[in-house]
N, C-alpha and C. Protein backbone atom coordinates (compact mmCIF):
# COMPACT_ATOMS: atom_id res chain seq x y z
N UNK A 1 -20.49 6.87 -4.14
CA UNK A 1 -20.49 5.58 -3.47
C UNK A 1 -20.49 4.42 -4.47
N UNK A 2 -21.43 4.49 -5.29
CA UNK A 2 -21.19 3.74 -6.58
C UNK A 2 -19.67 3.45 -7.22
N UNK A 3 -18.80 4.30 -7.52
CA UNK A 3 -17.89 3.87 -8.23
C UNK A 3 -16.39 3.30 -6.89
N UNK A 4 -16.92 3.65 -5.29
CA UNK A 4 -15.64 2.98 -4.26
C UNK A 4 -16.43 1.58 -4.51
N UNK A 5 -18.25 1.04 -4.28
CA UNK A 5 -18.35 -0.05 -4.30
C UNK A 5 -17.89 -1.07 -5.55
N UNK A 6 -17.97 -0.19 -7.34
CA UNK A 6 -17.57 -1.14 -8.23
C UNK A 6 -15.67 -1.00 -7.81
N UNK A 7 -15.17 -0.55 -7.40
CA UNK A 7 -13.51 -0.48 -7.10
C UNK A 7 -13.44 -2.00 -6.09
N UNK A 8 -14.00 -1.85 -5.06
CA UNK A 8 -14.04 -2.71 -4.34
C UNK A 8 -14.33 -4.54 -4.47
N UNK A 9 -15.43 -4.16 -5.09
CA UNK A 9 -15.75 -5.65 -6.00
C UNK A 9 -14.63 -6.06 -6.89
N UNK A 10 -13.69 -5.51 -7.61
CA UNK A 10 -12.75 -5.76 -8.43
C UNK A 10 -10.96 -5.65 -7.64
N UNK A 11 -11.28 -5.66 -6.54
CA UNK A 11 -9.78 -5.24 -5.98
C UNK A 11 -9.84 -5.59 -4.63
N UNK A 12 -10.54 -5.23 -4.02
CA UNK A 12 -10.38 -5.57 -2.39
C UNK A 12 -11.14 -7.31 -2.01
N UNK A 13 -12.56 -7.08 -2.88
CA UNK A 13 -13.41 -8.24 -2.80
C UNK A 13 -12.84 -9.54 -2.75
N UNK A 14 -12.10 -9.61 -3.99
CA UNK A 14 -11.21 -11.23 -4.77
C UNK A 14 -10.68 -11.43 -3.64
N UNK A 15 -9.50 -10.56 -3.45
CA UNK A 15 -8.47 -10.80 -2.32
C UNK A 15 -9.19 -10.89 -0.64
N UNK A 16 -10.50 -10.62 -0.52
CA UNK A 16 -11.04 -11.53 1.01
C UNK A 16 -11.57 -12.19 0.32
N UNK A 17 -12.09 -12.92 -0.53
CA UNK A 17 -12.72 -14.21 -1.02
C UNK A 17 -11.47 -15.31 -1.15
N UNK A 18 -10.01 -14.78 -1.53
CA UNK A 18 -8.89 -15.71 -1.67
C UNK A 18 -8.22 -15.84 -0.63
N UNK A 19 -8.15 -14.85 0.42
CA UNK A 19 -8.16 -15.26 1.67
C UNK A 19 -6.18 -15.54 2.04
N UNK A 20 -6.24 -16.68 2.45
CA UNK A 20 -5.14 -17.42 3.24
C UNK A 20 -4.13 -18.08 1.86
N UNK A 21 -5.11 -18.07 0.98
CA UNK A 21 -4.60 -18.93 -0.59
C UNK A 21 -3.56 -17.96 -1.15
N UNK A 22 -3.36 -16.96 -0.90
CA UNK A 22 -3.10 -16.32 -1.43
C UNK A 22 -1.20 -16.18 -0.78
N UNK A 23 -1.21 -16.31 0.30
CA UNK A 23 0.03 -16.58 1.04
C UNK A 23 0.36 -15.56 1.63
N UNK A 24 1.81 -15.35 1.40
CA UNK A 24 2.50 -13.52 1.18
C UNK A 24 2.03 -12.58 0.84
N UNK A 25 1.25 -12.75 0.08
CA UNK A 25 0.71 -11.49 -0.97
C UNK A 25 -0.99 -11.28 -0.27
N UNK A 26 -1.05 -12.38 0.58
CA UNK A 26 -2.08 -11.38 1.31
C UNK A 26 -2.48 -10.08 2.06
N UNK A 27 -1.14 -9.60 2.23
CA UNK A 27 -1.35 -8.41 2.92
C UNK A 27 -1.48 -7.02 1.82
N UNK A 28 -1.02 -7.73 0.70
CA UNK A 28 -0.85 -6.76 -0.02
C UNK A 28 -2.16 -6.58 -1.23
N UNK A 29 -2.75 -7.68 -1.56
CA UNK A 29 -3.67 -7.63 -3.02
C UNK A 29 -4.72 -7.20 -2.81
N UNK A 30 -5.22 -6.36 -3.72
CA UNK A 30 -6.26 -5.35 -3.44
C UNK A 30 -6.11 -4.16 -3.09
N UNK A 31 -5.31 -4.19 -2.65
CA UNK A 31 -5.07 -2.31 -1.89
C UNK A 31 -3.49 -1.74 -2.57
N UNK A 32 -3.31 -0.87 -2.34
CA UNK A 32 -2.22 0.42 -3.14
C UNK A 32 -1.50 0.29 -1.73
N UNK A 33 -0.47 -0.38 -1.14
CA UNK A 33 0.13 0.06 0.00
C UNK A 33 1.63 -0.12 0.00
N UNK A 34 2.72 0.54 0.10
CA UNK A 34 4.37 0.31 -0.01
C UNK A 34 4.63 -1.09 0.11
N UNK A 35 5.21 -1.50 -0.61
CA UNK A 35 5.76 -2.91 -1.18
C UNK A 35 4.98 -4.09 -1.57
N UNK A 36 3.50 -3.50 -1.80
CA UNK A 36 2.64 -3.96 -2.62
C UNK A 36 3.17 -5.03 -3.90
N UNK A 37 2.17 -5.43 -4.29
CA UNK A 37 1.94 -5.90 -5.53
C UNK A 37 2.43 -5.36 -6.79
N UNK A 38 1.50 -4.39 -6.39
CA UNK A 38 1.77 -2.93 -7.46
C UNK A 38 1.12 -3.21 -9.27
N UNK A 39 0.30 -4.17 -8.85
CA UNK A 39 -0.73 -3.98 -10.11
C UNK A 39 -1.82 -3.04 -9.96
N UNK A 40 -1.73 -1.87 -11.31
CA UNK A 40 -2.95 -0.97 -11.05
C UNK A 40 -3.12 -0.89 -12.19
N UNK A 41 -4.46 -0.49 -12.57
CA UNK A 41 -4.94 0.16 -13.89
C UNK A 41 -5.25 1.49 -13.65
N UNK A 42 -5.02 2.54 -14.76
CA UNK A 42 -5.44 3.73 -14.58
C UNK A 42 -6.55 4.34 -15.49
N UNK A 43 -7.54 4.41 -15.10
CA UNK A 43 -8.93 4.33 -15.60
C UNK A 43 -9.26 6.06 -16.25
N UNK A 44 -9.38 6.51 -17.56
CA UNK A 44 -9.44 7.70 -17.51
C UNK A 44 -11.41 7.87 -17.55
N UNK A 45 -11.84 8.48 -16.85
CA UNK A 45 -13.87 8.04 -17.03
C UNK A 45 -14.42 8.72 -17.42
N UNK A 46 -13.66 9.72 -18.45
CA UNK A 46 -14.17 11.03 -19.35
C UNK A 46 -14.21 10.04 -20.27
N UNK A 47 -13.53 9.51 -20.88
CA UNK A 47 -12.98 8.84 -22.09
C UNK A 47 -14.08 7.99 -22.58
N UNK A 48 -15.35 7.96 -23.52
CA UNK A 48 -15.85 6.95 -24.04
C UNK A 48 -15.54 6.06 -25.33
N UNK A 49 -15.71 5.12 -25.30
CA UNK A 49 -15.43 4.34 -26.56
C UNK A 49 -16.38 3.36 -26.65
N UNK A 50 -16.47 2.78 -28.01
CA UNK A 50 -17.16 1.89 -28.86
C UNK A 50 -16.46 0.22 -28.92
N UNK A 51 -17.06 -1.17 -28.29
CA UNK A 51 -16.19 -1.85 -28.47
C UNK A 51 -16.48 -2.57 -29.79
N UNK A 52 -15.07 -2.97 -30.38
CA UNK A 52 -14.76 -3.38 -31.67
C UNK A 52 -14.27 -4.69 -31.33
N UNK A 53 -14.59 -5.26 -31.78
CA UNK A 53 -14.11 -7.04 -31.70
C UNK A 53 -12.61 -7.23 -32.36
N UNK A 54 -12.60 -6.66 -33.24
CA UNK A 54 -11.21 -6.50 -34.01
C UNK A 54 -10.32 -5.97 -33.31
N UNK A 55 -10.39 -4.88 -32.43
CA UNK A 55 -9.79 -3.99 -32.17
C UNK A 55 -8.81 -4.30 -30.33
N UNK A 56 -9.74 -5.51 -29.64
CA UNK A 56 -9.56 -5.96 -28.44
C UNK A 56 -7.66 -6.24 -28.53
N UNK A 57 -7.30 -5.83 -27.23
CA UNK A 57 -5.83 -6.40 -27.12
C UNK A 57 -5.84 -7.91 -27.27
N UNK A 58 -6.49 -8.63 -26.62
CA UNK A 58 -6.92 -9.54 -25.84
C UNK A 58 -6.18 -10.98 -27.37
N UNK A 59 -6.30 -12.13 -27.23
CA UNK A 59 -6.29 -12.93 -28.53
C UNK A 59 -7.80 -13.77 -29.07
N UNK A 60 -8.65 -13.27 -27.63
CA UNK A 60 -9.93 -13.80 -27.89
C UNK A 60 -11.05 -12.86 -28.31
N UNK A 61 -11.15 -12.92 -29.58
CA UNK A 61 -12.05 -11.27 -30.23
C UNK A 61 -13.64 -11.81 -30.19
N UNK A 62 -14.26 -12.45 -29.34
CA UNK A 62 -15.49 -12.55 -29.42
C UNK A 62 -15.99 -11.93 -27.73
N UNK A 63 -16.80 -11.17 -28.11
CA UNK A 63 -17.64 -10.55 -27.18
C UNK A 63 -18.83 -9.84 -27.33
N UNK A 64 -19.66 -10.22 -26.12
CA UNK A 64 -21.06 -10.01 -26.24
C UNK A 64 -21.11 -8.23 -26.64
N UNK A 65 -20.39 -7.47 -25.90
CA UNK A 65 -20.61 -6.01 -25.88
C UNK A 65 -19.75 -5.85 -27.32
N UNK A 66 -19.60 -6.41 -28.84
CA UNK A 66 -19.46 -5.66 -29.99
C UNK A 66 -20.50 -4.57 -30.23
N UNK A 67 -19.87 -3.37 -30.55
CA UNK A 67 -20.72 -2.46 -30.90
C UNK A 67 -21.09 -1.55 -29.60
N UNK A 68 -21.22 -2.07 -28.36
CA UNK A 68 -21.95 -0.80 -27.57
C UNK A 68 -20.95 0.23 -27.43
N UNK A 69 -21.17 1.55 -26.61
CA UNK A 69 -20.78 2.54 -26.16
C UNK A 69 -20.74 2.38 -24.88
N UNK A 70 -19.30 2.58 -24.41
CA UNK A 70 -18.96 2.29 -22.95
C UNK A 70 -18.26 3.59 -21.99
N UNK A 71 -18.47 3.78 -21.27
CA UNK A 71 -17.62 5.17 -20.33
C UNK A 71 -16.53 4.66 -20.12
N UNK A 72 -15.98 5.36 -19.82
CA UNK A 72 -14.34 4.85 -19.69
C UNK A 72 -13.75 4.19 -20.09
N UNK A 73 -12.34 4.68 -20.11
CA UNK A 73 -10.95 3.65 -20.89
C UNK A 73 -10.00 3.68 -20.01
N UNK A 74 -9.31 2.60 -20.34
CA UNK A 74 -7.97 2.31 -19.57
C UNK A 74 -7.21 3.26 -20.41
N UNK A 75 -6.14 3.59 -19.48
CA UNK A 75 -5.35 4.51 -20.10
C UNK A 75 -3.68 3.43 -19.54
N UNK A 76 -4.05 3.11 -18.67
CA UNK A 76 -2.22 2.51 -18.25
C UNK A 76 -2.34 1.18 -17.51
N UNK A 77 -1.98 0.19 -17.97
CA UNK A 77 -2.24 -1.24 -16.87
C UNK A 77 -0.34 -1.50 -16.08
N UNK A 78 -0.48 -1.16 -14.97
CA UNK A 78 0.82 -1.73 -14.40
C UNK A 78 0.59 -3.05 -13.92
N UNK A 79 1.81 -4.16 -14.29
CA UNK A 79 1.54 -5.58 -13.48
C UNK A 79 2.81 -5.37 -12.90
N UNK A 80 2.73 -6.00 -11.49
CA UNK A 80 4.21 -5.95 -10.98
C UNK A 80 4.77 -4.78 -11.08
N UNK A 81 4.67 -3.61 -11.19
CA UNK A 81 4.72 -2.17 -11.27
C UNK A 81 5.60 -2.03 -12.16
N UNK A 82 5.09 -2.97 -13.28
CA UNK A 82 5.72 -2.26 -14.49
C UNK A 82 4.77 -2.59 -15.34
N UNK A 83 4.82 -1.58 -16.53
CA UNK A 83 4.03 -1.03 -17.84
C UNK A 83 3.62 -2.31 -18.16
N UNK A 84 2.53 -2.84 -18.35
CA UNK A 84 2.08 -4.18 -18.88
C UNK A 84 1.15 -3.31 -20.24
N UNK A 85 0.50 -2.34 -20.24
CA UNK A 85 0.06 -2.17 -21.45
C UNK A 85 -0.15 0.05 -21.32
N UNK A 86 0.25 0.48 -22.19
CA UNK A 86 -0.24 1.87 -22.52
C UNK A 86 -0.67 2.72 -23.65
N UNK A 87 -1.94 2.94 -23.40
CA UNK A 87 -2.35 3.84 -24.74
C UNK A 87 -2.14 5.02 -25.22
């Protein structure tokens, strides 16, 4: 139950908090459904890693979690259902 409620907070939640703002793409954001959005990440949750400040995709390398040990890694980010990033 834990990991549908953190799914939910990050995917279904935004999109009823954005509501009507959102337009067209309300029927679609948040959820996996045919002619979707089609942004997904694919989360592998065996996978632990260490975060490195250096090491972030990101262009902003400051973060509080340098150094901890975290469960899971992204393994595939689709935007628009195409490859936006793969490890």
């Amino acid at each position: 139950l834990c990991i549908a409620r953190a799914l939910a907070v990050v995917t279904a939640e935004p999109a009823r908090v954005l509501g009507g703002a959102l337009g067209t793409l309300q029927a679609s954001v948040g959820q996996i459904v045919e002619g979707g959005v089609g942004d997904l990440c694919i989360l592998d949750p065996n996978a632990g890693w260490t975060v490195q400040a250096d090491a972030l995709a990101s262009q902003g390398k400051h973060t509080p979690f340098s150094g901890y040990e975290l469960p899971g890694r992204v393994r595939t980010t689709l935007v628009g259902g195409q490859i936006a990033f793969d490890r």
